[in-house]
N, C-alpha and C. Protein backbone atom coordinates (compact mmCIF):
# COMPACT_ATOMS: atom_id res chain seq x y z
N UNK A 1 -18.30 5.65 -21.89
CA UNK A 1 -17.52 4.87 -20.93
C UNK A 1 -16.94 5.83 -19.88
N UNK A 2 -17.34 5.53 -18.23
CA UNK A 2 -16.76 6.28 -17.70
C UNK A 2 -15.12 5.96 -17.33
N UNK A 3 -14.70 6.81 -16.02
CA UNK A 3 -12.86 6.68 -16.06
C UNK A 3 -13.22 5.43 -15.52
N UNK A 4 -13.48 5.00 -14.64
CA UNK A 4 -13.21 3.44 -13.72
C UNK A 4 -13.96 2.62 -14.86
N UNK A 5 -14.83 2.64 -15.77
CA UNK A 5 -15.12 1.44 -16.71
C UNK A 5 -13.79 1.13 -17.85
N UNK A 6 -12.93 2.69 -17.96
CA UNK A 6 -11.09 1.94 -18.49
C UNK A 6 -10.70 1.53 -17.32
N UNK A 7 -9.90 0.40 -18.59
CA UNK A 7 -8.96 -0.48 -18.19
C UNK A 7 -7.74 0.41 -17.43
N UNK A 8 -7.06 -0.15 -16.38
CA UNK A 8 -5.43 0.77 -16.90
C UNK A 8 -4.47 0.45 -17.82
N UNK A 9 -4.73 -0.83 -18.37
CA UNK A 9 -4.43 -0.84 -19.50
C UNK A 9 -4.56 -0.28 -20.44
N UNK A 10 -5.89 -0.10 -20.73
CA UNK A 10 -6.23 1.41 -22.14
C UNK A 10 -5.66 2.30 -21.42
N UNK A 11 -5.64 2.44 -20.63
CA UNK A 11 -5.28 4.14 -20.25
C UNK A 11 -4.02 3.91 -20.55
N UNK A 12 -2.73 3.07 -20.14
CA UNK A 12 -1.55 3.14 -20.26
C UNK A 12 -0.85 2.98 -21.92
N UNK A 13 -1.74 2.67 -22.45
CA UNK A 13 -2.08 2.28 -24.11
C UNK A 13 -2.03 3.78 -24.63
N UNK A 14 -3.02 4.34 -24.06
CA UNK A 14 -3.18 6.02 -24.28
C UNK A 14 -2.61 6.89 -24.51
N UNK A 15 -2.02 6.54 -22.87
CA UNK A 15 -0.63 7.33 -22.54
C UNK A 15 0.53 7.33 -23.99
N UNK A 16 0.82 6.37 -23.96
CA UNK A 16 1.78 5.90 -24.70
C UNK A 16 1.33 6.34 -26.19
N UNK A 17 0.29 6.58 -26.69
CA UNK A 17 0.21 7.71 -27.62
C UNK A 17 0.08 8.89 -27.75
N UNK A 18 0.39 9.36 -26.72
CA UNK A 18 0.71 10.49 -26.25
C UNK A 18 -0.63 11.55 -25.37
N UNK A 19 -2.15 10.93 -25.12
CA UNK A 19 -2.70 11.15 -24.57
C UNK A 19 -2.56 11.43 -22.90
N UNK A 20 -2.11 12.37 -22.44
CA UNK A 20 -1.34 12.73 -20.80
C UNK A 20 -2.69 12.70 -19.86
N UNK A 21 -3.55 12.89 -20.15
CA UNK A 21 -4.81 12.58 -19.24
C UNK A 21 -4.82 11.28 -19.02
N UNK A 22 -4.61 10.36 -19.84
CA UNK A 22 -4.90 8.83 -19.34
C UNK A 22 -3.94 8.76 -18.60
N UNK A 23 -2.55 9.22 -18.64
CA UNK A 23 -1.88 8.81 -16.97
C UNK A 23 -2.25 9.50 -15.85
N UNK A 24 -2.60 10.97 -15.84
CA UNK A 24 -3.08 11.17 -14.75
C UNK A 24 -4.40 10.51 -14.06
N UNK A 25 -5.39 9.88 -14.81
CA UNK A 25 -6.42 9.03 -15.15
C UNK A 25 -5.86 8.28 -13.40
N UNK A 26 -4.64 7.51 -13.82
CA UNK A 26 -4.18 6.05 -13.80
C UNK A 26 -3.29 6.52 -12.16
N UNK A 27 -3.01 7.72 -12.22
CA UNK A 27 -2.01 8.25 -10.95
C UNK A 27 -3.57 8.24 -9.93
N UNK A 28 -4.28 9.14 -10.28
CA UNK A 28 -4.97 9.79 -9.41
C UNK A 28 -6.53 8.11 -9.07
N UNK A 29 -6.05 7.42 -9.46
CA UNK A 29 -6.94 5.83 -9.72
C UNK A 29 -6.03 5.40 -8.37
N UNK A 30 -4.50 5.22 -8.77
CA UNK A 30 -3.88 4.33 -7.46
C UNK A 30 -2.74 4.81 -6.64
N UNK A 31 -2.62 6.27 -6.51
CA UNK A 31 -1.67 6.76 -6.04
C UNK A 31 -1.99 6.85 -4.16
N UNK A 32 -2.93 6.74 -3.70
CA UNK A 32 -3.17 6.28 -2.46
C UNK A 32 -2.67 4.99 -2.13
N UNK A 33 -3.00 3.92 -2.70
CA UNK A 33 -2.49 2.61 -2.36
C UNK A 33 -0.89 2.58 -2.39
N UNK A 34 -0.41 3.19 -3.42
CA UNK A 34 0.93 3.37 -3.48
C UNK A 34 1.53 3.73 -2.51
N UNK A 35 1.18 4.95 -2.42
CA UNK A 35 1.91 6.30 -1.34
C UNK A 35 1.73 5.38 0.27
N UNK A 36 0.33 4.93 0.41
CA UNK A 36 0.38 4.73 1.18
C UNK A 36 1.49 3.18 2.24
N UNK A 37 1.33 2.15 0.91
CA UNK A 37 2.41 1.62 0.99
C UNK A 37 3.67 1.72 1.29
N UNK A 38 4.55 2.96 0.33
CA UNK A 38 5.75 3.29 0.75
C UNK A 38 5.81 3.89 1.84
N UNK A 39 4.68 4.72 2.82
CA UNK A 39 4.72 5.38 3.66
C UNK A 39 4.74 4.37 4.79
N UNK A 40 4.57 3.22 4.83
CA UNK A 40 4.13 1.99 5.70
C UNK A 40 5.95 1.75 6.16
N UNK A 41 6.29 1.71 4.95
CA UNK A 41 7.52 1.39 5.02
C UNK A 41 8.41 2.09 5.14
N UNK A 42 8.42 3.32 5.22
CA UNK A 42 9.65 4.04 5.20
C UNK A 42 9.42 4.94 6.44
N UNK A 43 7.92 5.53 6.87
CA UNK A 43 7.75 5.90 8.09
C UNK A 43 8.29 7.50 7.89
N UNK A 44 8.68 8.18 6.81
CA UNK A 44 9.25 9.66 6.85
C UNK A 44 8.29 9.84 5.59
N UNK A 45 7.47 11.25 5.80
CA UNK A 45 6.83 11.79 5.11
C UNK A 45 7.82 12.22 3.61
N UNK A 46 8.74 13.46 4.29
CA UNK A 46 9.60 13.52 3.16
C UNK A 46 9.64 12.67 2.08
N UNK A 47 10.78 11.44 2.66
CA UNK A 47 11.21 10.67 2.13
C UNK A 47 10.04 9.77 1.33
N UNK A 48 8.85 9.66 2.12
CA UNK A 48 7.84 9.04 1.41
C UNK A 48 7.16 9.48 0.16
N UNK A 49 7.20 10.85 -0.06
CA UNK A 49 7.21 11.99 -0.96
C UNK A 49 8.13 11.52 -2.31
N UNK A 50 9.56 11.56 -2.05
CA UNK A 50 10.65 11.68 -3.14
C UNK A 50 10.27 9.95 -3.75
N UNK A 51 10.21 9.12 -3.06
CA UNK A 51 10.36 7.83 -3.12
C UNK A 51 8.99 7.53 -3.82
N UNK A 52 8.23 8.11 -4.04
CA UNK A 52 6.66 8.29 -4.79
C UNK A 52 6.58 9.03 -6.21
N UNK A 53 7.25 9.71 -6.21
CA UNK A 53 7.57 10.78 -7.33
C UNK A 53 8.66 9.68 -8.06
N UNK A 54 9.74 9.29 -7.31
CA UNK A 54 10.44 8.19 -8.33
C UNK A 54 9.64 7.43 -8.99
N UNK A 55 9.02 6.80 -7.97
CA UNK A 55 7.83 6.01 -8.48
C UNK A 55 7.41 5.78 -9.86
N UNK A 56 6.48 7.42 -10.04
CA UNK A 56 5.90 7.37 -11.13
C UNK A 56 7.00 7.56 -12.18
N UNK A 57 7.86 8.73 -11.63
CA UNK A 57 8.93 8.95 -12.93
C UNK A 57 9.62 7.88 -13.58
N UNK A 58 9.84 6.45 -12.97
CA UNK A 58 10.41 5.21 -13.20
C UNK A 58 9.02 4.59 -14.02
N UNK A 59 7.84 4.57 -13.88
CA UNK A 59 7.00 4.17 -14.49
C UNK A 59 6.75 4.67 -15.74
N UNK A 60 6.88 6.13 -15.80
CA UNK A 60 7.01 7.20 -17.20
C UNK A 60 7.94 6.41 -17.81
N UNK A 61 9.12 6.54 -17.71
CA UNK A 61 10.17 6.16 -18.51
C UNK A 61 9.82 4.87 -19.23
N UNK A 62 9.60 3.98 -18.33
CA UNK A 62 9.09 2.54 -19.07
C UNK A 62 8.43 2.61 -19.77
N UNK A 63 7.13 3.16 -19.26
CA UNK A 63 6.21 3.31 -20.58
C UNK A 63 6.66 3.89 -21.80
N UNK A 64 6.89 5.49 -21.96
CA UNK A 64 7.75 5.98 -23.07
C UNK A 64 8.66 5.15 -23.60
N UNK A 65 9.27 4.08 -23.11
CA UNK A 65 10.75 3.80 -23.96
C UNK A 65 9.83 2.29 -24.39
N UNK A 66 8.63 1.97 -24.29
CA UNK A 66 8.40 0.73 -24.73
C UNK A 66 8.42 -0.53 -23.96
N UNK A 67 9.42 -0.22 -23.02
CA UNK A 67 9.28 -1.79 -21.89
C UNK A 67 8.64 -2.11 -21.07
N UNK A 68 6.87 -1.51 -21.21
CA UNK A 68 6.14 -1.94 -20.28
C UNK A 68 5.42 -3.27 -21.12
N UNK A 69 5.52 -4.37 -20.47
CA UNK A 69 4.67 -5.34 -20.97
C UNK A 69 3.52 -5.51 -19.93
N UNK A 70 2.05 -5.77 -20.49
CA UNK A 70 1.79 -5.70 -19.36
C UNK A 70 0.93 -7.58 -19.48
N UNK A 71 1.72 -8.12 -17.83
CA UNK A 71 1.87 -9.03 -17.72
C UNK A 71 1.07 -9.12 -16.80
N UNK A 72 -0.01 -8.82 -16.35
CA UNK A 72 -1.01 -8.57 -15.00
C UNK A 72 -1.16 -7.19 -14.45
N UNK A 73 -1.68 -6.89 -13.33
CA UNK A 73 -2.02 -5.72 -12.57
C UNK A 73 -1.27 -4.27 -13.06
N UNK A 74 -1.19 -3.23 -13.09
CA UNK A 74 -0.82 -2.31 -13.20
C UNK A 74 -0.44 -1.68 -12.21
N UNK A 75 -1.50 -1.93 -11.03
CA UNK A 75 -0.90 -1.74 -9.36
C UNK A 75 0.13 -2.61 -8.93
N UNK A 76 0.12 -4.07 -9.09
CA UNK A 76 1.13 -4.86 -9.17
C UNK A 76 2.40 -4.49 -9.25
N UNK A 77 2.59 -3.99 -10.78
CA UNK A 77 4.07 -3.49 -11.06
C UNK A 77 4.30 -2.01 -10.52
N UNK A 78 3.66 -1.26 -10.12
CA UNK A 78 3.67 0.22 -9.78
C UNK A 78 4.18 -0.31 -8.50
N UNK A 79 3.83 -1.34 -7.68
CA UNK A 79 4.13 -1.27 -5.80
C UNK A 79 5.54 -2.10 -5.96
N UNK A 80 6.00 -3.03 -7.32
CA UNK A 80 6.98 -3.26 -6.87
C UNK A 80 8.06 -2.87 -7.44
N UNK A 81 7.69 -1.44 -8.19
CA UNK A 81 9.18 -0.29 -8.46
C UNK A 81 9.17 0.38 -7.17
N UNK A 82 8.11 0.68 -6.78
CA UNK A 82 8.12 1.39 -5.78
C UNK A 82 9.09 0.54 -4.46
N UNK A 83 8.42 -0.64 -4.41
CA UNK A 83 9.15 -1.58 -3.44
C UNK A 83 10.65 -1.67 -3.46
N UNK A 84 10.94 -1.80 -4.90
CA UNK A 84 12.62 -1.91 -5.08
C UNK A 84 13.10 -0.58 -4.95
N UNK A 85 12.42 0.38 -5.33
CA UNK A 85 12.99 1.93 -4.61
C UNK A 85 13.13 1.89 -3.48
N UNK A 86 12.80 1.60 -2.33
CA UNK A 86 13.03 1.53 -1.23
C UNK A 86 13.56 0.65 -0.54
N UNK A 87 14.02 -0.55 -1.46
CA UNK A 87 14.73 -1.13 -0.61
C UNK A 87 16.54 -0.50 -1.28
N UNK A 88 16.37 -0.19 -2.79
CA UNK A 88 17.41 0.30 -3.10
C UNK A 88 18.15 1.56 -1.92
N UNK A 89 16.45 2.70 -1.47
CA UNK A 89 17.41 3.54 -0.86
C UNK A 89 17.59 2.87 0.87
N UNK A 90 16.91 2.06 1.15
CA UNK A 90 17.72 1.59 2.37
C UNK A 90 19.46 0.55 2.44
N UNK A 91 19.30 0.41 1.38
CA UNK A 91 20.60 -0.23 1.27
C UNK A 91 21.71 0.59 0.91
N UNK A 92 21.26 1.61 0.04
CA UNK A 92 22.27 2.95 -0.01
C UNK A 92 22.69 3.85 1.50
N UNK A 93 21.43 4.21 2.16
CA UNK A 93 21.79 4.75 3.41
C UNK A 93 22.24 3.41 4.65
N UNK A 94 21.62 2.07 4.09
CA UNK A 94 22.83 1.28 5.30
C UNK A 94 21.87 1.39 6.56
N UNK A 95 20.51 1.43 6.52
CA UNK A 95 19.85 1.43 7.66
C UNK A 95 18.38 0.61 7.24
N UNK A 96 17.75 0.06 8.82
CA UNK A 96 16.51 -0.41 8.43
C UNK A 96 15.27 0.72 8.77
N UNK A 97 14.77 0.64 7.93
CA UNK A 97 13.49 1.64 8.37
C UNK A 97 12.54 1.30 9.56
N UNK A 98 12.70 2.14 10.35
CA UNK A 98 11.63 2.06 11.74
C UNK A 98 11.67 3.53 12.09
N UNK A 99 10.57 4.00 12.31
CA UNK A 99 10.15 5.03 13.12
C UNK A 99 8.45 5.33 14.01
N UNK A 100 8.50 5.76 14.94
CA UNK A 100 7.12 5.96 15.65
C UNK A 100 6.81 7.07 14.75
N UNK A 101 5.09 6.31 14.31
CA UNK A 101 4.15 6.93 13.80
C UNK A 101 3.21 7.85 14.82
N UNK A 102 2.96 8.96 14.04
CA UNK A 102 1.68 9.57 15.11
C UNK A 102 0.69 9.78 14.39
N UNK A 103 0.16 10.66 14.48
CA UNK A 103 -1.63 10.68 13.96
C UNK A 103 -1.18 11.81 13.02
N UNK A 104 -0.40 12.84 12.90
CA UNK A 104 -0.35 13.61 11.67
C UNK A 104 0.36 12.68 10.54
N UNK A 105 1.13 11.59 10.61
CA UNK A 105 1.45 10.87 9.30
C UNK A 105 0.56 10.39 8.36
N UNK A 106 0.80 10.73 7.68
CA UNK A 106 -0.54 9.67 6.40
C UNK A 106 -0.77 8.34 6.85
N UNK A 107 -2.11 8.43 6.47
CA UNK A 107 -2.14 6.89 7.20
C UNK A 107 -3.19 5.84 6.39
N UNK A 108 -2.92 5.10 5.88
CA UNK A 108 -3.80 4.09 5.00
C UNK A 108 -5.22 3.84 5.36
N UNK A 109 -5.35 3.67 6.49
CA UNK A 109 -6.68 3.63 7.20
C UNK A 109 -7.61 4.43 6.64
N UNK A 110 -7.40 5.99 6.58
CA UNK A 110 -7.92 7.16 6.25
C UNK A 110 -8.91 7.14 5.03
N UNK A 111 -7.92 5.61 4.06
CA UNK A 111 -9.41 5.74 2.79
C UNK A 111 -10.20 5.14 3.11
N UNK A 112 -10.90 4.24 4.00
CA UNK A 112 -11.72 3.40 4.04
C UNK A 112 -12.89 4.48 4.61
N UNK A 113 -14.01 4.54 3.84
CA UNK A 113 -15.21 5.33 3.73
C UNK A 113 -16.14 5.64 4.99
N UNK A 114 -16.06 6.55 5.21
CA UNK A 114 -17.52 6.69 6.31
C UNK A 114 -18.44 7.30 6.00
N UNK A 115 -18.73 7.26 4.78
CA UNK A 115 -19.55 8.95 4.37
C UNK A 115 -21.23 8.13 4.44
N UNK A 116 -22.26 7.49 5.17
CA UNK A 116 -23.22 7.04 5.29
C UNK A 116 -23.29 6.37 6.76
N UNK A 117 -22.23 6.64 7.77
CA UNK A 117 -22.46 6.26 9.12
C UNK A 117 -22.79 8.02 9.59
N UNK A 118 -23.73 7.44 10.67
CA UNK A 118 -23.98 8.64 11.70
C UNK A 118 -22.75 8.78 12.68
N UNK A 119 -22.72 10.38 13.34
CA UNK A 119 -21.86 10.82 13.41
C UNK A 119 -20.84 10.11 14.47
N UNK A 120 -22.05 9.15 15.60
CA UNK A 120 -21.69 7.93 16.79
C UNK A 120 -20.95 7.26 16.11
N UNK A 121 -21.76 6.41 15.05
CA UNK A 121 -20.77 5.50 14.23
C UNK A 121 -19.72 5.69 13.52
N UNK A 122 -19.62 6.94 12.92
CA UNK A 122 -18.31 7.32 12.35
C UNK A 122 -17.28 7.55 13.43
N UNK A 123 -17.50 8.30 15.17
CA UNK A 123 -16.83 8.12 15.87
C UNK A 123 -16.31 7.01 16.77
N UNK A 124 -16.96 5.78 16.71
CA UNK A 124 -17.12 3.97 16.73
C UNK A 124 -15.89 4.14 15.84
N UNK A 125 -16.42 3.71 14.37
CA UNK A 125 -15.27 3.31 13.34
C UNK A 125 -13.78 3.80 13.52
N UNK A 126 -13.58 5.23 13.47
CA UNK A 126 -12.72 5.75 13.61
C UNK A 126 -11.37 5.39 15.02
N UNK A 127 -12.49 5.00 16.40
CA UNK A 127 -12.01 4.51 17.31
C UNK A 127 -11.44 3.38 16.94
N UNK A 128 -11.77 2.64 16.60
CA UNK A 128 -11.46 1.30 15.83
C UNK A 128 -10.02 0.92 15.03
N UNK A 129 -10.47 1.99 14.28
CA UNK A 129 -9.40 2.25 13.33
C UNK A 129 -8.32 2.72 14.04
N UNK A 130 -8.35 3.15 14.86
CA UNK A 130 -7.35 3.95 16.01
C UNK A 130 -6.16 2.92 16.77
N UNK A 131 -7.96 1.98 17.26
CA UNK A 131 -6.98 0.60 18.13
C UNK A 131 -6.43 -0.23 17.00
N UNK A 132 -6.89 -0.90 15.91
CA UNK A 132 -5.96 -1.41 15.30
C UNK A 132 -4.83 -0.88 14.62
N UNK A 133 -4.44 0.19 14.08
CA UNK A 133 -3.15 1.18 13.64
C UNK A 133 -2.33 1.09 14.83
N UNK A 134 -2.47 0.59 16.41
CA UNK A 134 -1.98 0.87 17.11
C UNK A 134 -1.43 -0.87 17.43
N UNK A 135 -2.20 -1.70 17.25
CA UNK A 135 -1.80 -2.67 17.13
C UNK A 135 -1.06 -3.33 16.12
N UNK A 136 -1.29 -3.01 15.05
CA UNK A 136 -0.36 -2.97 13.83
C UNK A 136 1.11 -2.75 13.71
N UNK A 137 1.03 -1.61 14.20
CA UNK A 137 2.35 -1.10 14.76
C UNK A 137 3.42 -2.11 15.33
N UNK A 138 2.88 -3.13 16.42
CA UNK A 138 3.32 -3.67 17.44
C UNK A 138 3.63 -4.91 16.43
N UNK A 139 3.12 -5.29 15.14
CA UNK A 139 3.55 -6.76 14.89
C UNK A 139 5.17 -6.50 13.98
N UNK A 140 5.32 -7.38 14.04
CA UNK A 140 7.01 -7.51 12.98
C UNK A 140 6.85 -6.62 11.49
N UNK A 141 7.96 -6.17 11.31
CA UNK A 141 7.79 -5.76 9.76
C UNK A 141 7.02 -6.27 8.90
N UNK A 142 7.64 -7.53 8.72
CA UNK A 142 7.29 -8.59 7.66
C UNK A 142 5.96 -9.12 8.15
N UNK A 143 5.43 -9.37 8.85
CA UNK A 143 4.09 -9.58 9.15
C UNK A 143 2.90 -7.78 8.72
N UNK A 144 3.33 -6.96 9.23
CA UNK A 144 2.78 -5.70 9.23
C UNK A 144 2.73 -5.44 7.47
N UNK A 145 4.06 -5.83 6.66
CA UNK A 145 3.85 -5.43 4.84
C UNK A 145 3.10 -6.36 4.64
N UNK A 146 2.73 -8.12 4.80
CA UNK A 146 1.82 -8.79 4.30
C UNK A 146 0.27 -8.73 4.43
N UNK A 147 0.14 -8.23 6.02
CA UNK A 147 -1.58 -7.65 6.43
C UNK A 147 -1.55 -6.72 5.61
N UNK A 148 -0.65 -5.43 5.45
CA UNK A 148 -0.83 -4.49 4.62
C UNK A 148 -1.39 -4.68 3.12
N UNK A 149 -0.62 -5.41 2.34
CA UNK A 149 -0.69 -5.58 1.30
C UNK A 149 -1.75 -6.43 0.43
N UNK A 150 -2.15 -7.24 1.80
CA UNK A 150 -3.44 -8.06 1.35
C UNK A 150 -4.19 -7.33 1.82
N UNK A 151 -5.24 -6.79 2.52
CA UNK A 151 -5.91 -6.33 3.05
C UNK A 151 -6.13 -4.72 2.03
N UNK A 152 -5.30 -4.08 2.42
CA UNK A 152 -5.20 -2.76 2.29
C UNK A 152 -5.05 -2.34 0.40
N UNK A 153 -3.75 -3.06 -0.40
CA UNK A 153 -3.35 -2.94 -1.29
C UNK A 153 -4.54 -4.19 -2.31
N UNK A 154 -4.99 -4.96 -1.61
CA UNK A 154 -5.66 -6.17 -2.05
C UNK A 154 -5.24 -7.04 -3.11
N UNK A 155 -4.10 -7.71 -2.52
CA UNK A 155 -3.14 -7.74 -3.70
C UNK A 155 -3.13 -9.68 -3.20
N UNK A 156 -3.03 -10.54 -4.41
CA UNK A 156 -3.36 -12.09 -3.99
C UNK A 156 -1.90 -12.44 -3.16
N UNK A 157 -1.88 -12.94 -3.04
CA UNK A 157 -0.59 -13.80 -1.70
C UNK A 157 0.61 -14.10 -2.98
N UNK A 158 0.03 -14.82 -3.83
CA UNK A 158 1.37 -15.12 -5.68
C UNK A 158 1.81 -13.39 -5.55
N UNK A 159 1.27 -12.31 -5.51
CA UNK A 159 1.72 -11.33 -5.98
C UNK A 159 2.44 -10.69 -4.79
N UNK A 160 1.46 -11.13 -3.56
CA UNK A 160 2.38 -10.53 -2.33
C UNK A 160 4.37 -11.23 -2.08
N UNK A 161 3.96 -12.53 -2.26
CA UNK A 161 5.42 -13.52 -2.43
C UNK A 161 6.36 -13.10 -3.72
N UNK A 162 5.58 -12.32 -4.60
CA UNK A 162 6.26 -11.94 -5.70
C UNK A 162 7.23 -10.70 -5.49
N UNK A 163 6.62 -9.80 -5.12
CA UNK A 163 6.85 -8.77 -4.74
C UNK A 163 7.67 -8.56 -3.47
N UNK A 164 7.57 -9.55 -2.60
CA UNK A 164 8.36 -9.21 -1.03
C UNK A 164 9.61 -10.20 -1.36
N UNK A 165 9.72 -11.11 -2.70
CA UNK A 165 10.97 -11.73 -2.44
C UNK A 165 11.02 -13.51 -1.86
N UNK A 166 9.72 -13.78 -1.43
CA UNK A 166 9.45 -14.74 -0.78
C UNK A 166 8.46 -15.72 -1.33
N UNK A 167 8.50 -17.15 -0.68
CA UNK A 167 7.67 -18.12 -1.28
C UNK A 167 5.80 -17.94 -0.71
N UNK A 168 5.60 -18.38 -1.37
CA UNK A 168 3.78 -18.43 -1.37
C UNK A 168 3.20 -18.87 0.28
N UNK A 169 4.20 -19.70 0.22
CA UNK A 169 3.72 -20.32 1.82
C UNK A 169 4.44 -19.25 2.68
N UNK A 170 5.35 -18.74 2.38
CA UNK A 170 6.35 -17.75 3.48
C UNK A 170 4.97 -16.71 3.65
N UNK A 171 4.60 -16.35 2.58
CA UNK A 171 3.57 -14.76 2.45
C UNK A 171 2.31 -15.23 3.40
N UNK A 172 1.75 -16.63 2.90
CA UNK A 172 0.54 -17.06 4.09
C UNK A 172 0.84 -17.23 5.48
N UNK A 173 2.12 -17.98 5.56
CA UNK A 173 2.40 -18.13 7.38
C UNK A 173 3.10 -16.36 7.72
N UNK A 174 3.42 -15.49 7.03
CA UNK A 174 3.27 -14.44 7.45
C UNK A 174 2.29 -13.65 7.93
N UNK A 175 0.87 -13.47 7.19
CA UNK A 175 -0.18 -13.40 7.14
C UNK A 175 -0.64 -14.30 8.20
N UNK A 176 -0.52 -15.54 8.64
CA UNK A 176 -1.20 -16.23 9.35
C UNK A 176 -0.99 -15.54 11.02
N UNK A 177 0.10 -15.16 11.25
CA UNK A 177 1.28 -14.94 12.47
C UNK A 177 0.84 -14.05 12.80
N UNK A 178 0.66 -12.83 11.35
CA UNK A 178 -0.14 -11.48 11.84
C UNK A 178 -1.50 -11.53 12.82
N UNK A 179 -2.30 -12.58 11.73
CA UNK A 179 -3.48 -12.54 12.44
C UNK A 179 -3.62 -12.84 14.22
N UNK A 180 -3.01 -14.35 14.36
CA UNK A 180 -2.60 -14.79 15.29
C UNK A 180 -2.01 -13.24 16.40
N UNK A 181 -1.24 -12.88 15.71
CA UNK A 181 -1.14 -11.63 17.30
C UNK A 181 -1.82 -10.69 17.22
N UNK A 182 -2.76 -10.47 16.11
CA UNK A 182 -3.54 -9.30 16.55
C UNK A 182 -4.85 -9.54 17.22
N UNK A 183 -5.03 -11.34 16.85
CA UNK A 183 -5.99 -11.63 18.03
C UNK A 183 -5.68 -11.74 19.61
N UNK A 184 -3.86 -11.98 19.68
CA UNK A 184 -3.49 -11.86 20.79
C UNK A 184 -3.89 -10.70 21.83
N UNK A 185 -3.10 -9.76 20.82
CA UNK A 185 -3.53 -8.34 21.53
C UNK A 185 -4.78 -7.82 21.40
N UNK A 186 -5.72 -8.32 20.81
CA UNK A 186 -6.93 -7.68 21.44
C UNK A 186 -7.42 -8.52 22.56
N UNK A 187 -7.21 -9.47 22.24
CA UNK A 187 -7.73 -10.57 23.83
C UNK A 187 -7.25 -9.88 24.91
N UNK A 188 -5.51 -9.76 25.06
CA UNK A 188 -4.72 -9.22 26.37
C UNK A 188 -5.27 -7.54 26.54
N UNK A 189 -5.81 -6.68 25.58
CA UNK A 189 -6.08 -5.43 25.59
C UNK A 189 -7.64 -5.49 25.94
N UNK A 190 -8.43 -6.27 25.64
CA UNK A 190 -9.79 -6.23 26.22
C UNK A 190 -10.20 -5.33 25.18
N UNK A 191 -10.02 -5.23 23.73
CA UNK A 191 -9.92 -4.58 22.72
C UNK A 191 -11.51 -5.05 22.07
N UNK A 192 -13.07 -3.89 21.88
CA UNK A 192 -13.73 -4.12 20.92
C UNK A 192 -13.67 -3.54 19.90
N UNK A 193 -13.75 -4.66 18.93
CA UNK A 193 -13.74 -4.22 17.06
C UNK A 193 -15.20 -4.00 16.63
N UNK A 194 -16.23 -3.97 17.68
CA UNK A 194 -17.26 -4.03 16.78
C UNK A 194 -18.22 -2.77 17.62
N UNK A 195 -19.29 -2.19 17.39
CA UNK A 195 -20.13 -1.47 17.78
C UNK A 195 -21.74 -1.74 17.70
């Protein structure tokens, strides 16, 4: 059986008998989606750093002390300690998170594969990827974590509404609004997505 044919469940099963490879297994499986998440949201590398490392260390503990049940996804519950970490430390510092992104920040985009386009098309895609990160930017928070999280995190709309605090229909007409202006702005930008 290879690593992606375990579960993260076995692996977290593992863990918990004291096998330490099955969590790194399980870090190095979804620690992009994660990181990249909190980085969506918090916009400071640093801070995106410490707030990732809680992360897992809050996930250790659970597991070790027994209170992980696992009730669905494993990414699921990993994005929304992570989620309540960050809203915990924005409510501690008393501020909302916004900052201009540039091209040295981590950036979610970055996993999506090019390794079988020629070198035109990988510079196509990449352009692409360029104009929408840039349009992204421009929609509301709460519209920008729901494209994120479906799309990117691939996470169902029950889990996105679960996780952001909100009802099922709130998470779709969020999602819907997104779409709606990012077709805006490519219409008003004269924006092609395709090659």
């Amino acid at each position: 059986m290879t690593a992606l044919q375990i579960s993260d469940k076995e692996l977290v099963e593992s863990y918990r008998k004291g096998n330490h490879a099955s969590f790194e297994q399980i870090i190095n499986r979804h620690q992009s989606r994660i990181f990249s998440y909190i980085m969506m949201l918090v916009k400071d590398r640093q801070l995106a750093d410490d707030i990732f490392q809680d992360t897992f260390i809050k996930i250790i503990r659970t597991i070790k002390s027994g209170a992980y049940k696992e009730e669905g996804k494993f990414i699921q519950w990993a994005m929304r300690i992570a989620h309540n970490l960050i809203i915990d430390h924005f409510r501690k510092s008393k501020r909302i998170p916004y900052a201009e992104t540039n091209s040295d920040d981590y950036d979610f985009m970055e996993n999506i594969g090019l390794a079988d386009a020629s070198i035109e098309e990988q510079m196509i895609t990449e352009q692409i990827h360029e104009d929408l990160r840039k349009m992204i930017e421009f929609l509301p928070e709460e519209q920008r974590e729901v494209l994120y999280l479906r799309l990117y995190a691939e996470m169902s709309f029950k889990d996105i509404a679960e996780l952001t605090n909100v009802s099922i229909n709130t998470a779709l007409g969020r999602m819907r609004y997104a779409l709606i202006n990012m077709r805006k702005m490519i219409q008003e930008k004269n924006v092609s997505l395709t090659y």
